[in-house]
Protein backbone atom coordinates (compact mmCIF):
# COMPACT_ATOMS: atom_id res chain seq x y z
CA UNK A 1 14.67 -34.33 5.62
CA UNK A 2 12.57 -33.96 2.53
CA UNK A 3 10.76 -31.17 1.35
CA UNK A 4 6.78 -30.61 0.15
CA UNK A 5 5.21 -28.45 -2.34
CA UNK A 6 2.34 -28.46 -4.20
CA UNK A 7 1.62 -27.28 -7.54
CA UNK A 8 -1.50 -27.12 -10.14
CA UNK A 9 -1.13 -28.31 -13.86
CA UNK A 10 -3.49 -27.15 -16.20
CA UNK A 11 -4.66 -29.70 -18.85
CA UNK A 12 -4.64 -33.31 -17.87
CA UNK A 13 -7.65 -35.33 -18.17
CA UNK A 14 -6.83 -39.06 -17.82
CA UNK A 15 -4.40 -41.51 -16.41
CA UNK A 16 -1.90 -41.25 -19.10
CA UNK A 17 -1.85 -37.83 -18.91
CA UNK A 18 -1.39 -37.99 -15.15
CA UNK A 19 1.35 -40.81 -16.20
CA UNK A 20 2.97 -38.26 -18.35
CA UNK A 21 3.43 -35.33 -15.99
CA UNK A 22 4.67 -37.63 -12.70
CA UNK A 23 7.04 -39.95 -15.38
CA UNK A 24 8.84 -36.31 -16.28
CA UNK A 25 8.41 -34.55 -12.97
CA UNK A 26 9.91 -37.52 -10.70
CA UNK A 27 12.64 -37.69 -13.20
CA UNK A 28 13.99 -34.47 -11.83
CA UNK A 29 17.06 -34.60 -9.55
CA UNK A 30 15.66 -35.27 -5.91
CA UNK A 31 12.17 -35.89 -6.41
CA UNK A 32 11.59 -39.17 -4.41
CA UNK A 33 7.39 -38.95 -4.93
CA UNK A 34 5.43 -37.13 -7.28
CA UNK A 35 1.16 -38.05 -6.34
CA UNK A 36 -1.06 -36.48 -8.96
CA UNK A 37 -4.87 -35.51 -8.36
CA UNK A 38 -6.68 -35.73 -11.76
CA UNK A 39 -9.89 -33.88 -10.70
CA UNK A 40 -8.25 -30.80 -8.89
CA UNK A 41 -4.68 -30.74 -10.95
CA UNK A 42 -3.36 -30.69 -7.61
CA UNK A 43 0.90 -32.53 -8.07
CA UNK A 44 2.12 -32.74 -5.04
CA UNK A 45 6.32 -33.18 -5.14
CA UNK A 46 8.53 -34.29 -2.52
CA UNK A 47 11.97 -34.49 -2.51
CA UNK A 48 15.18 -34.26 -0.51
CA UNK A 49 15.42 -30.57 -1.49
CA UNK A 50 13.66 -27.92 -2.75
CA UNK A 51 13.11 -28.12 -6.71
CA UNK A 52 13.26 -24.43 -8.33
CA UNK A 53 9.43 -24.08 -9.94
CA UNK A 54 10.79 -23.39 -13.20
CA UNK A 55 12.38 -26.98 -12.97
CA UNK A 56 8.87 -28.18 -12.59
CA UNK A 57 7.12 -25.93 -15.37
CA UNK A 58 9.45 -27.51 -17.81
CA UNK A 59 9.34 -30.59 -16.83
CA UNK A 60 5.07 -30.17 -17.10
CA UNK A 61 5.66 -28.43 -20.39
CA UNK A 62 7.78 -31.47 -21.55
CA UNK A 63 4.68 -33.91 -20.63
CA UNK A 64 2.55 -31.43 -22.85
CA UNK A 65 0.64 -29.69 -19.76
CA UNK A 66 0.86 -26.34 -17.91
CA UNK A 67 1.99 -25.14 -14.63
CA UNK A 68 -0.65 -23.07 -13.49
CA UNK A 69 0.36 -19.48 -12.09
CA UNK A 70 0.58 -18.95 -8.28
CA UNK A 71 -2.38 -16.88 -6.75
């Protein structure tokens, strides 16, 4: 079973910067696929259990980007 979530990132412009944010997100413990949309900041993460958020928002803050708030 694998689990879906979406998140926004705030910030990224270009390939390396999508590069950047899926090299440190799918480095996280579980993630099997991290797909990036440049034009909507959409990161979609799946993995074989949920990842806490806060994992996430560091590991976005580590590429140099920002997790955008929920809502």
């Amino acid at each position: 079973m694998s689990v879906t979530e979406t998140f926004r990132v705030d910030g990224m412009t270009c390939e390396h910067c999508v590069r950047a944010v899926s090299g440190e997100i799918g480095a996280l413990p579980g993630v099997v696929d991290v797909k990036v949309d440049l034009p909507s900041g959409a990161v979609t993460v799946t993995s074989t259990s949920p990842v806490p958020a806060s994992a996430i928002a560091d590991a976005v803050d580590e590429a140099g980007y920002t997790l955008a708030p929920v809502g």
